[in-house]
PDB file of N, CA and C in Angstrom:
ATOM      1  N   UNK A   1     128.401  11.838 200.102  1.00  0.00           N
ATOM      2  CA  UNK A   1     129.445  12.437 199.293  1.00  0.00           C
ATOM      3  C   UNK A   1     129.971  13.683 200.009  1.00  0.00           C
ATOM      4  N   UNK A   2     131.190  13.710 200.161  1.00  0.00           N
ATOM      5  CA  UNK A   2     131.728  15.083 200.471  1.00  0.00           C
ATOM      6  C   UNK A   2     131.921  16.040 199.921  1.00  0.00           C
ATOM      7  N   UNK A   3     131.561  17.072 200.371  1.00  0.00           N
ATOM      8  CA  UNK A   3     131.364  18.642 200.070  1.00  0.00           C
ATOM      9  C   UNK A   3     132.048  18.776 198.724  1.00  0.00           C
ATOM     10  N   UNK A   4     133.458  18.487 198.907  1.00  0.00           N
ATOM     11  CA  UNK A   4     134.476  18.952 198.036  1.00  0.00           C
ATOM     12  C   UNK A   4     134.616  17.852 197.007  1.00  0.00           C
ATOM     13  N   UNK A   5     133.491  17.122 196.867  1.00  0.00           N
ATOM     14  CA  UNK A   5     133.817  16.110 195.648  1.00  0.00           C
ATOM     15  C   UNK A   5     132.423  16.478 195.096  1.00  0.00           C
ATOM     16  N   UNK A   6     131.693  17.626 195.350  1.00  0.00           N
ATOM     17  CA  UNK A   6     130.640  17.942 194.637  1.00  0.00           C
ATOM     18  C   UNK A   6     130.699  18.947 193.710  1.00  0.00           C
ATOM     19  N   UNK A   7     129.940  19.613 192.529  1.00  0.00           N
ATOM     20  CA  UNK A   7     130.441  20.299 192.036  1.00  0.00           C
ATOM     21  C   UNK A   7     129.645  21.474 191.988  1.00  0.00           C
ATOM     22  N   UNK A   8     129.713  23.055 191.994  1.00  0.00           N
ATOM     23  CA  UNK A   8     128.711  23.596 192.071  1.00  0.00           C
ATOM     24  C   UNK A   8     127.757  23.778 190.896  1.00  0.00           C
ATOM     25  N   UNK A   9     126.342  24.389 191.216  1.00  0.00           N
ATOM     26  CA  UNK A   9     125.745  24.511 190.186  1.00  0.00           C
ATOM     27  C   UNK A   9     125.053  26.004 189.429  1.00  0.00           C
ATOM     28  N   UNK A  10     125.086  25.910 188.712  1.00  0.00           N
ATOM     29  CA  UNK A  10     124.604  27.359 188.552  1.00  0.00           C
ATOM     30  C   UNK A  10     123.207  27.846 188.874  1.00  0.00           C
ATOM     31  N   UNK A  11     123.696  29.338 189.383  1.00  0.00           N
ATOM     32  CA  UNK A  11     122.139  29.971 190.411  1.00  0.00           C
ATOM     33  C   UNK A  11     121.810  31.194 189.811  1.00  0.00           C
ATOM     34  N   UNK A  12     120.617  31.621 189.253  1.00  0.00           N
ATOM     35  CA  UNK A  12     120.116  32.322 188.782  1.00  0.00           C
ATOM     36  C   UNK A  12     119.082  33.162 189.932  1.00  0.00           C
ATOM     37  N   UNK A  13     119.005  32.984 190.834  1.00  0.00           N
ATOM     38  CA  UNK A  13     118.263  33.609 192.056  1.00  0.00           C
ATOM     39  C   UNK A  13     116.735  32.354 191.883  1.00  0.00           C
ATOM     40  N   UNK A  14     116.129  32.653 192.937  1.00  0.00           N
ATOM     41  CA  UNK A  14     115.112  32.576 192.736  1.00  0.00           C
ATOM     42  C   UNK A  14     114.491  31.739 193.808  1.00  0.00           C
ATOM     43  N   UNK A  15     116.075  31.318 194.657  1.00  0.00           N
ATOM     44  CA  UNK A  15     115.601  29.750 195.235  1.00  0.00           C
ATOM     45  C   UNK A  15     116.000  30.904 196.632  1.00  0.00           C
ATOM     46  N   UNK A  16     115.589  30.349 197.906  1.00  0.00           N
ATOM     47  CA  UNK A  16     115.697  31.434 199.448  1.00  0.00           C
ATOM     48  C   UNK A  16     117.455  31.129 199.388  1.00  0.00           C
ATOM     49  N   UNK A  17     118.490  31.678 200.300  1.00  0.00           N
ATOM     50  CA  UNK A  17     119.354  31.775 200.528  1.00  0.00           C
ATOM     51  C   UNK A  17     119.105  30.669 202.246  1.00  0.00           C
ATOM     52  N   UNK A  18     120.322  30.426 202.631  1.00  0.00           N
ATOM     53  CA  UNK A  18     120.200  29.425 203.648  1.00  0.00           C
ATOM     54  C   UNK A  18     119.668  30.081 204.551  1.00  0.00           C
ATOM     55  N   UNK A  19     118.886  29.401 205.690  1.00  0.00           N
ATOM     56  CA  UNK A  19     118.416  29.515 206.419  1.00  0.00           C
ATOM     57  C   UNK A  19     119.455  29.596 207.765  1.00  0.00           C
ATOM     58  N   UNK A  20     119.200  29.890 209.125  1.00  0.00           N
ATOM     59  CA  UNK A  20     120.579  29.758 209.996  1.00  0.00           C
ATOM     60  C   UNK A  20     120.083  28.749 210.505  1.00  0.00           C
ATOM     61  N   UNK A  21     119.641  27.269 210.396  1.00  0.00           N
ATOM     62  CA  UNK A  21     119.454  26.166 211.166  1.00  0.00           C
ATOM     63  C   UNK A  21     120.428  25.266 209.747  1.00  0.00           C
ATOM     64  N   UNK A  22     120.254  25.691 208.393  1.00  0.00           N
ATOM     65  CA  UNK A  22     120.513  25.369 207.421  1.00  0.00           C
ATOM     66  C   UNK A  22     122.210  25.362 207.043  1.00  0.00           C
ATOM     67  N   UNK A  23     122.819  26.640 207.615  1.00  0.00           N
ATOM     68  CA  UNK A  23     123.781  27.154 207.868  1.00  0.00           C
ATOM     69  C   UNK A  23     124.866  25.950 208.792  1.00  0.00           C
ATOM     70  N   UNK A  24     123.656  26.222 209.749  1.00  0.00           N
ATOM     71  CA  UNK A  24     124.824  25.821 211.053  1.00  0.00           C
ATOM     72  C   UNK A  24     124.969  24.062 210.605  1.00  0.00           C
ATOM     73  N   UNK A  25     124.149  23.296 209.966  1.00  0.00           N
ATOM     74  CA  UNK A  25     124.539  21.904 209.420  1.00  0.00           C
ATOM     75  C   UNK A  25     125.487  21.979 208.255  1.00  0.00           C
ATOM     76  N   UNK A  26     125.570  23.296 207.517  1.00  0.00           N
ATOM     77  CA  UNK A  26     126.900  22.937 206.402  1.00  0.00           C
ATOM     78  C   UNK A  26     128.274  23.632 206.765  1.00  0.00           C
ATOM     79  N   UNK A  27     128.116  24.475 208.108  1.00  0.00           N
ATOM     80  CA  UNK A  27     129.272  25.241 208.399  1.00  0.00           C
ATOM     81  C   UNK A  27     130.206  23.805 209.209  1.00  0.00           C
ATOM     82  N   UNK A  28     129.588  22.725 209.899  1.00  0.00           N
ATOM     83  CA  UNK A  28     130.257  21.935 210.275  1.00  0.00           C
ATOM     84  C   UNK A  28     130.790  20.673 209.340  1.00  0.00           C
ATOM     85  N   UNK A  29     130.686  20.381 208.278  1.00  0.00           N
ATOM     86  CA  UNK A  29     131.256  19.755 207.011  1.00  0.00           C
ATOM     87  C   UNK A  29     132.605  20.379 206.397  1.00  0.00           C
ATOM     88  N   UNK A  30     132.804  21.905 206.760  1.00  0.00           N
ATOM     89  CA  UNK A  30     133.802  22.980 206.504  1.00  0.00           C
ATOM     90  C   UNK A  30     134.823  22.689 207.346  1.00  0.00           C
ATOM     91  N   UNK A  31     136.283  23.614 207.357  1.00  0.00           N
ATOM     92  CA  UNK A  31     137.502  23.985 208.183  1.00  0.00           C
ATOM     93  C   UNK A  31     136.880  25.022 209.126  1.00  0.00           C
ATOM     94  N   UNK A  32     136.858  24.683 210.803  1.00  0.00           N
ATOM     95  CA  UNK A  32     136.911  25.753 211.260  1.00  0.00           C
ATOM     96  C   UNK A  32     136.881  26.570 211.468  1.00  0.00           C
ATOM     97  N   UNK A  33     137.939  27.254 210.727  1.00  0.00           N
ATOM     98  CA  UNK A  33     138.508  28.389 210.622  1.00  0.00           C
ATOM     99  C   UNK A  33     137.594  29.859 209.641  1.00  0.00           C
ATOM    100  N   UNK A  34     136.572  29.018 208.601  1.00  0.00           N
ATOM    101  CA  UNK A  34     135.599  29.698 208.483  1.00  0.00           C
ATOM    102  C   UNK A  34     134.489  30.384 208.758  1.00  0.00           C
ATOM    103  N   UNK A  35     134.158  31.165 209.258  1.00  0.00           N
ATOM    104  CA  UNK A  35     133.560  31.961 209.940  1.00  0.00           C
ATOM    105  C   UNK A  35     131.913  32.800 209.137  1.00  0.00           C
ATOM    106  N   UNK A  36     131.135  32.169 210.010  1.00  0.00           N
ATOM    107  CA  UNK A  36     129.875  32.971 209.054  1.00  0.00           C
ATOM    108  C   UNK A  36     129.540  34.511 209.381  1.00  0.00           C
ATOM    109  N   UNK A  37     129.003  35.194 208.396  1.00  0.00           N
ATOM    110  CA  UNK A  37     129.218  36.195 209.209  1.00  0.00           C
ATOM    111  C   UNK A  37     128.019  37.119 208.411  1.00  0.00           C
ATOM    112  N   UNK A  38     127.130  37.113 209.662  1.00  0.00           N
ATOM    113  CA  UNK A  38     125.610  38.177 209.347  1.00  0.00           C
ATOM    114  C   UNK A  38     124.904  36.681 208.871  1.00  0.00           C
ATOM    115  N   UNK A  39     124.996  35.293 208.473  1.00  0.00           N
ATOM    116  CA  UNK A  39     124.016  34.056 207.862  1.00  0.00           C
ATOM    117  C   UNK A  39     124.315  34.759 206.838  1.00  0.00           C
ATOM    118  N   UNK A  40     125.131  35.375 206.043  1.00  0.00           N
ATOM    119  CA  UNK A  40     125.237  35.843 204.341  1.00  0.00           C
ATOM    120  C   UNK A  40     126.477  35.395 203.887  1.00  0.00           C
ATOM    121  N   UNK A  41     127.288  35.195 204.665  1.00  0.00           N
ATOM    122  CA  UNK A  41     128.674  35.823 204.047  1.00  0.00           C
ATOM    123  C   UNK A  41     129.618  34.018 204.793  1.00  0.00           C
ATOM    124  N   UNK A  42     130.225  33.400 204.512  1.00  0.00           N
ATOM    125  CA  UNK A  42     131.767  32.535 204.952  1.00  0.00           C
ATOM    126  C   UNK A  42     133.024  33.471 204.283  1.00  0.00           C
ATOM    127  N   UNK A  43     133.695  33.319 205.978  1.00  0.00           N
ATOM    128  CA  UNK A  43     134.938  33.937 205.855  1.00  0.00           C
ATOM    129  C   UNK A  43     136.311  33.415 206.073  1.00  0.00           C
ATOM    130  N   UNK A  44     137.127  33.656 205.246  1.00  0.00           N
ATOM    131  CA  UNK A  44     138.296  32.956 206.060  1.00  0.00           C
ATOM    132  C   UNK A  44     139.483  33.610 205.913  1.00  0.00           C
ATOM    133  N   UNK A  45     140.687  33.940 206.640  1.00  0.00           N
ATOM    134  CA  UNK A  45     141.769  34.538 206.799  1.00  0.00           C
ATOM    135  C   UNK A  45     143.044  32.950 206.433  1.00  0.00           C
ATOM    136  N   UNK A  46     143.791  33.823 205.579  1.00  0.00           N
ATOM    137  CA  UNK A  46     145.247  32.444 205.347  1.00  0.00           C
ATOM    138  C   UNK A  46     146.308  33.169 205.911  1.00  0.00           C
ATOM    139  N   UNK A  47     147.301  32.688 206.093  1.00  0.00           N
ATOM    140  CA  UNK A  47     148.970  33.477 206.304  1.00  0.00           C
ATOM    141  C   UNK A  47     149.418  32.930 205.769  1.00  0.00           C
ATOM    142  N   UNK A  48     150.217  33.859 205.008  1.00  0.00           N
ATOM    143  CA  UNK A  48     151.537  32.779 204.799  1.00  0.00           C
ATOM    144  C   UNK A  48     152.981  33.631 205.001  1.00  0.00           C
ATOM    145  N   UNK A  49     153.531  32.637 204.603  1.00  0.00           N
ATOM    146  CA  UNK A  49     155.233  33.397 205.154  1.00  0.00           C
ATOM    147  C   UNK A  49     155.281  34.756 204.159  1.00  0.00           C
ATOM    148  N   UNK A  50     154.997  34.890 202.588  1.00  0.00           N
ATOM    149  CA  UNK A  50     155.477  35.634 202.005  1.00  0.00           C
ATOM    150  C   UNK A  50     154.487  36.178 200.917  1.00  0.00           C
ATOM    151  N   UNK A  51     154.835  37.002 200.068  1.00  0.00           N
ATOM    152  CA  UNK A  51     154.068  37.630 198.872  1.00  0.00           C
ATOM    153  C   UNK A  51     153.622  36.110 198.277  1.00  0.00           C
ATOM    154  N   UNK A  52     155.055  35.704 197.676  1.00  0.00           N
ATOM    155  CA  UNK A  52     155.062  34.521 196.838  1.00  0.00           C
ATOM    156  C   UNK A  52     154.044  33.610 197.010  1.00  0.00           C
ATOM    157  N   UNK A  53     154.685  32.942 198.727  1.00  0.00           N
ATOM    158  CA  UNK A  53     152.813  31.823 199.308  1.00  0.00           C
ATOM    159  C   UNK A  53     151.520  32.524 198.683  1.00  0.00           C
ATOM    160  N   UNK A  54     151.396  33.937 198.940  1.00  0.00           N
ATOM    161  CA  UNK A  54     150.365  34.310 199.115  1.00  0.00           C
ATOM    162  C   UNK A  54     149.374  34.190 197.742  1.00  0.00           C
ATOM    163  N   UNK A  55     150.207  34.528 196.929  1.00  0.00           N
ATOM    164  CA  UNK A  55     149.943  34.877 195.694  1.00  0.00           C
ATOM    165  C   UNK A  55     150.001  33.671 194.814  1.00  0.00           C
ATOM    166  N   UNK A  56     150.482  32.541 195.223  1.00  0.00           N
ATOM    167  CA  UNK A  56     150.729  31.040 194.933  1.00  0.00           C
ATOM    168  C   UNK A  56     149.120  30.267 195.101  1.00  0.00           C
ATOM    169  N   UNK A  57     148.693  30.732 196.353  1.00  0.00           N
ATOM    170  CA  UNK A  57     147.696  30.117 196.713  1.00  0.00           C
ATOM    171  C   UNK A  57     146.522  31.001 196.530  1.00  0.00           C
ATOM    172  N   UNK A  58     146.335  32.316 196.044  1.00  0.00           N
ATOM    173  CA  UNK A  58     145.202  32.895 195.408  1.00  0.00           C
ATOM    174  C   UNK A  58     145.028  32.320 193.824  1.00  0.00           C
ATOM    175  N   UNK A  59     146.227  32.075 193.468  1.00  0.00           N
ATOM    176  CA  UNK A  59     146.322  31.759 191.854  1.00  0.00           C
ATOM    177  C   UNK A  59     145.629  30.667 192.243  1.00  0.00           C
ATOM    178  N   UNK A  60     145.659  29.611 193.050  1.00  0.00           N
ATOM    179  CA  UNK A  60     144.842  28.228 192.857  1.00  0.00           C
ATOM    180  C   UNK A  60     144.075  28.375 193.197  1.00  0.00           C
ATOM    181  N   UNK A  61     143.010  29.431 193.994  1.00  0.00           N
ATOM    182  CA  UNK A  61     141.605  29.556 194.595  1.00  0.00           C
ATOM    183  C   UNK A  61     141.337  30.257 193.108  1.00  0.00           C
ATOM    184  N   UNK A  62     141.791  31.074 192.391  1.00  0.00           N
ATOM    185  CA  UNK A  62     141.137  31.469 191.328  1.00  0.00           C
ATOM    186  C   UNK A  62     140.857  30.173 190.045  1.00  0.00           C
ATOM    187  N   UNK A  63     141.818  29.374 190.011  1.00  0.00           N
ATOM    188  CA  UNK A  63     141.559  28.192 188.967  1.00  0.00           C
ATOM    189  C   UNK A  63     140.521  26.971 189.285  1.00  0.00           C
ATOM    190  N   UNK A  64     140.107  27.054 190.916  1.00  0.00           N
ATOM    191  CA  UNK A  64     139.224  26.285 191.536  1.00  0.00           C
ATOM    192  C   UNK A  64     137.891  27.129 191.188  1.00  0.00           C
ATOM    193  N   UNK A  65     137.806  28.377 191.715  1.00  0.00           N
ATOM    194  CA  UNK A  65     136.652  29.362 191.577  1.00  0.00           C
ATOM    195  C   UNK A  65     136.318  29.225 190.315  1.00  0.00           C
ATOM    196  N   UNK A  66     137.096  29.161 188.993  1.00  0.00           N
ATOM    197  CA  UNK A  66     136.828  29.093 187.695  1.00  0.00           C
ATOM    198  C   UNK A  66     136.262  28.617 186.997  1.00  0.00           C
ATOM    199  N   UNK A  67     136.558  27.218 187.751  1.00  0.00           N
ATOM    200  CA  UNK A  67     136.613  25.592 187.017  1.00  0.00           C
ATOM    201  C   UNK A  67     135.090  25.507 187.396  1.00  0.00           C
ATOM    202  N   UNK A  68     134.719  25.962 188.778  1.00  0.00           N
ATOM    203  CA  UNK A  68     132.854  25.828 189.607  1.00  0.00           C
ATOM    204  C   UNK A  68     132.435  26.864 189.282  1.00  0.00           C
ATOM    205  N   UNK A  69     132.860  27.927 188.447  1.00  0.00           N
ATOM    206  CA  UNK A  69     131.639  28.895 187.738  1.00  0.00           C
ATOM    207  C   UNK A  69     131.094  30.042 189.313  1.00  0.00           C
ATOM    208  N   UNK A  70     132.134  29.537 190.333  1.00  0.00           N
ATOM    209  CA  UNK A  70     131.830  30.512 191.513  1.00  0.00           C
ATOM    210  C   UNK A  70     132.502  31.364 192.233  1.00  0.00           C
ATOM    211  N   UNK A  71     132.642  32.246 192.083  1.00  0.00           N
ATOM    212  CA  UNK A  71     133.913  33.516 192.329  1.00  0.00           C
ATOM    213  C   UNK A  71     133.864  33.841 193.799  1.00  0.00           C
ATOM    214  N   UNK A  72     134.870  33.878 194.186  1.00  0.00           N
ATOM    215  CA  UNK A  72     134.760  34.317 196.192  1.00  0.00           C
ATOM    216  C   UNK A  72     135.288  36.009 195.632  1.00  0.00           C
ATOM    217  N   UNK A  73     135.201  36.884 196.761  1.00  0.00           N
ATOM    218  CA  UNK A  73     135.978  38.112 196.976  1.00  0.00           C
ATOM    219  C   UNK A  73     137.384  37.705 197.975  1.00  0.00           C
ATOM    220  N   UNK A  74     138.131  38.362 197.226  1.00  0.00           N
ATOM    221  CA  UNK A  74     139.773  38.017 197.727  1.00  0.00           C
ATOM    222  C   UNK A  74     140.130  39.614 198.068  1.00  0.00           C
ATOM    223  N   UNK A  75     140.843  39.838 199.492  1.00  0.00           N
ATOM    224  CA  UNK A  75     141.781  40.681 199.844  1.00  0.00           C
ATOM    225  C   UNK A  75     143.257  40.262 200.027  1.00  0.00           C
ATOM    226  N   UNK A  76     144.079  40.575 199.353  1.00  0.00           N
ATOM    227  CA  UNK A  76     145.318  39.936 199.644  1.00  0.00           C
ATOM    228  C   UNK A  76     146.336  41.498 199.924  1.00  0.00           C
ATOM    229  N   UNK A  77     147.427  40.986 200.397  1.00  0.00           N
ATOM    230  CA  UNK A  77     148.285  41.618 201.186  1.00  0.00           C
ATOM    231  C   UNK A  77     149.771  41.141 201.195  1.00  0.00           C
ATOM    232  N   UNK A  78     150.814  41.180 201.621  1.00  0.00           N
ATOM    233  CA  UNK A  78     151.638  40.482 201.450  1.00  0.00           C
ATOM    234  C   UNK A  78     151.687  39.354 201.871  1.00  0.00           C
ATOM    235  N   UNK A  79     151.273  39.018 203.194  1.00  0.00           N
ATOM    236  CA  UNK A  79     151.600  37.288 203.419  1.00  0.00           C
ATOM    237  C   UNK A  79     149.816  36.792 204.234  1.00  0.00           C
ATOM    238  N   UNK A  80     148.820  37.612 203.411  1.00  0.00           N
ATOM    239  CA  UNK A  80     147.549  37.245 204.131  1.00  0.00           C
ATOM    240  C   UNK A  80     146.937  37.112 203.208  1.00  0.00           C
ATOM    241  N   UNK A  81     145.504  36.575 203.048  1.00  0.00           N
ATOM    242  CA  UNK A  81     144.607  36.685 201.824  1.00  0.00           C
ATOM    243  C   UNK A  81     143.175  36.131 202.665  1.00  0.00           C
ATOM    244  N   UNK A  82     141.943  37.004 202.823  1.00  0.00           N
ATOM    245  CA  UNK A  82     141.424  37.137 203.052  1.00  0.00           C
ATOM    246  C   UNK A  82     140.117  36.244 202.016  1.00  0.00           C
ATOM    247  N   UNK A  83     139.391  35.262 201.627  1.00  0.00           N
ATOM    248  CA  UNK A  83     138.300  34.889 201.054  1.00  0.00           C
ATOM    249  C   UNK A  83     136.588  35.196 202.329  1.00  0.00           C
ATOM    250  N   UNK A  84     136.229  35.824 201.050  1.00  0.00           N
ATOM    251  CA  UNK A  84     134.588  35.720 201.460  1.00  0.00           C
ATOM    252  C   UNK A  84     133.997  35.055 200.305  1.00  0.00           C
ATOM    253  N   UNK A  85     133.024  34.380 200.794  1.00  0.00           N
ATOM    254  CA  UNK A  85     131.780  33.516 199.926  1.00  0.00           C
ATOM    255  C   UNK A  85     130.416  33.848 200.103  1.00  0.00           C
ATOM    256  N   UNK A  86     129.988  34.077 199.233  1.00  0.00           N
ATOM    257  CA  UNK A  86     128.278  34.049 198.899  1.00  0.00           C
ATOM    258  C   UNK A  86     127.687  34.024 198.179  1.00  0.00           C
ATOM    259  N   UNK A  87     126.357  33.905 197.842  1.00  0.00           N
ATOM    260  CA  UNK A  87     125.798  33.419 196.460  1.00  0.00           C
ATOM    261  C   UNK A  87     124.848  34.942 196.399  1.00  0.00           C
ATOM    262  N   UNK A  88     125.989  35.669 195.526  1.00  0.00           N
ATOM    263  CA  UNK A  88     125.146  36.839 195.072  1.00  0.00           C
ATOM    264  C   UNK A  88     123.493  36.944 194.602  1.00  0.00           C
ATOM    265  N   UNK A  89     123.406  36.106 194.217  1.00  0.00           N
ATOM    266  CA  UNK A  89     121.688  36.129 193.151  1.00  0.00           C
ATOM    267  C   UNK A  89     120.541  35.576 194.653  1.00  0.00           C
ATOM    268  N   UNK A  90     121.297  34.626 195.473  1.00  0.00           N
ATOM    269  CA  UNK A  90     120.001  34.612 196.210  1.00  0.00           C
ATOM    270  C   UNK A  90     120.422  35.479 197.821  1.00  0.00           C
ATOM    271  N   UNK A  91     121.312  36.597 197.356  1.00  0.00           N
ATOM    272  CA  UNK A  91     121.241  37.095 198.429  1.00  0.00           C
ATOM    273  C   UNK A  91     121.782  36.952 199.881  1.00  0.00           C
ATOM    274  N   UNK A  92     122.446  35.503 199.949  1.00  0.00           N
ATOM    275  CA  UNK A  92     122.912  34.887 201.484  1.00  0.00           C
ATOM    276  C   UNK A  92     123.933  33.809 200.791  1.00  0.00           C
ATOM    277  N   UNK A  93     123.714  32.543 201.755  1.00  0.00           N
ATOM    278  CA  UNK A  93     124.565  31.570 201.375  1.00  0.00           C
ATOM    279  C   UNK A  93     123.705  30.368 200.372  1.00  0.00           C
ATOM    280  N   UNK A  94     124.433  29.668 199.934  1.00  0.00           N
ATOM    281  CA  UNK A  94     123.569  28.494 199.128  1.00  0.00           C
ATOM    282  C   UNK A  94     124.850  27.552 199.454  1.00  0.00           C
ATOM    283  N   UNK A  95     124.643  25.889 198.669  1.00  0.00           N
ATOM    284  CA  UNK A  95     125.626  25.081 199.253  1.00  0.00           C
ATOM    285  C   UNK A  95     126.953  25.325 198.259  1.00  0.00           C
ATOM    286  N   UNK A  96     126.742  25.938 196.850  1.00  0.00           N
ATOM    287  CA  UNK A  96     127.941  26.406 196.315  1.00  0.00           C
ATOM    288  C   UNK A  96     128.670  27.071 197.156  1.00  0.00           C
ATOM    289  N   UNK A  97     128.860  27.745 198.118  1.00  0.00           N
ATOM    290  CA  UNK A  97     129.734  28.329 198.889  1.00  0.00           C
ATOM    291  C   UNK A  97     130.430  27.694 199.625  1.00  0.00           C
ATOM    292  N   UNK A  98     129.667  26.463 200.386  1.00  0.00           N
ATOM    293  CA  UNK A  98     130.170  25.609 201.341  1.00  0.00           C
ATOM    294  C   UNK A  98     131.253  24.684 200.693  1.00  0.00           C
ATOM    295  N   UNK A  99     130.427  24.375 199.356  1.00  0.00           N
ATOM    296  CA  UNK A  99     131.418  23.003 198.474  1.00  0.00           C
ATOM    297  C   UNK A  99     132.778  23.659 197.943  1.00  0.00           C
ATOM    298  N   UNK A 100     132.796  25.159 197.482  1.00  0.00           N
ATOM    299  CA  UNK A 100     134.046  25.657 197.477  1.00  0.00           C
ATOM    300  C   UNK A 100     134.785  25.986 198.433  1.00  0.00           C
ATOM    301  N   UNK A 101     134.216  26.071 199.491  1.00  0.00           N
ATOM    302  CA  UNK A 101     134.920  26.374 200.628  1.00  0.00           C
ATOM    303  C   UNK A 101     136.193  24.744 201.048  1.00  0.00           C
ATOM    304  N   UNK A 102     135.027  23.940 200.764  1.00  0.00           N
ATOM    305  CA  UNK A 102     135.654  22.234 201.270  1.00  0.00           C
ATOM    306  C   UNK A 102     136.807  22.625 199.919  1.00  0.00           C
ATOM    307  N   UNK A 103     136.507  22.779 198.790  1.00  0.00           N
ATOM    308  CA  UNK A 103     137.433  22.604 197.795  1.00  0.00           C
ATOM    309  C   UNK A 103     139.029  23.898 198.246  1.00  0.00           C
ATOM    310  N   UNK A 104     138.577  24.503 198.628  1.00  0.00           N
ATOM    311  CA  UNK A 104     139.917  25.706 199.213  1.00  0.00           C
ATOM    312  C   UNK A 104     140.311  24.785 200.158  1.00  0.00           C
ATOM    313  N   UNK A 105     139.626  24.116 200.789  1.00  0.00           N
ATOM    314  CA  UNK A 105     140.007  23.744 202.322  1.00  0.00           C
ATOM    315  C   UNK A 105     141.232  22.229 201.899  1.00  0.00           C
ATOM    316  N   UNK A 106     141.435  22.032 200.843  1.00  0.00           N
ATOM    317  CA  UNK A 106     141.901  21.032 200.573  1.00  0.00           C
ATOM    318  C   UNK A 106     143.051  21.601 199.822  1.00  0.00           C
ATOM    319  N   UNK A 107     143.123  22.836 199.268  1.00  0.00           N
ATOM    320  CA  UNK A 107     144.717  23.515 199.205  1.00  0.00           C
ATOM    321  C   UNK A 107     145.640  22.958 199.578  1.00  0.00           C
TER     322      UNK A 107
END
């Protein structure tokens, strides 16, 4: 099953955060363009032409983030928007990050 046809689940801590052998098998199921960063954190940079794109396509990472109960941190700007992912409670990454990531990646 692919990433983005999975759904996340809810994490209360308790379970380890990924490992970097763990990492490097779900960072390649992802876009590229995501970037791990410290084994804690997936990153990714968008452009777009304008406020409007920009703000077009945060509104749908927020109704995706919503719908999976899993919130990214957003920097936006006029024609950029910045997402980071991680699973606050265990501290690093878990596969909720990855499966929203596939789900952005399909924007």
């Amino acid at each position: 099953m692919k990433l983005s046809e999975k759904r996340c689940v809810p994490c209360e801590g308790g379970m380890p955060a990924f490992s970097k052998q763990k990492t490097a098998k779900y960072i390649s199921k992802i876009n590229k363009a995501w970037k791990v960063v410290g084994n804690k954190k997936l990153r990714r940079e968008f452009k777009f032409l304008n406020f409007v794109e920009t703000m077009g396509f945060v509104n749908e990472v927020a109704l995706i983030a919503q719908a999976e109960d899993h919130h990214p941190d957003m920097q936006i700007s006029y024609s950029n928007a910045v997402i980071e992912l991680w699973t606050h409670a265990v501290g690093g990454l878990s596969e909720n990050d990855f499966i929203l990531a596939a789900k952005i990646d399909e924007l």
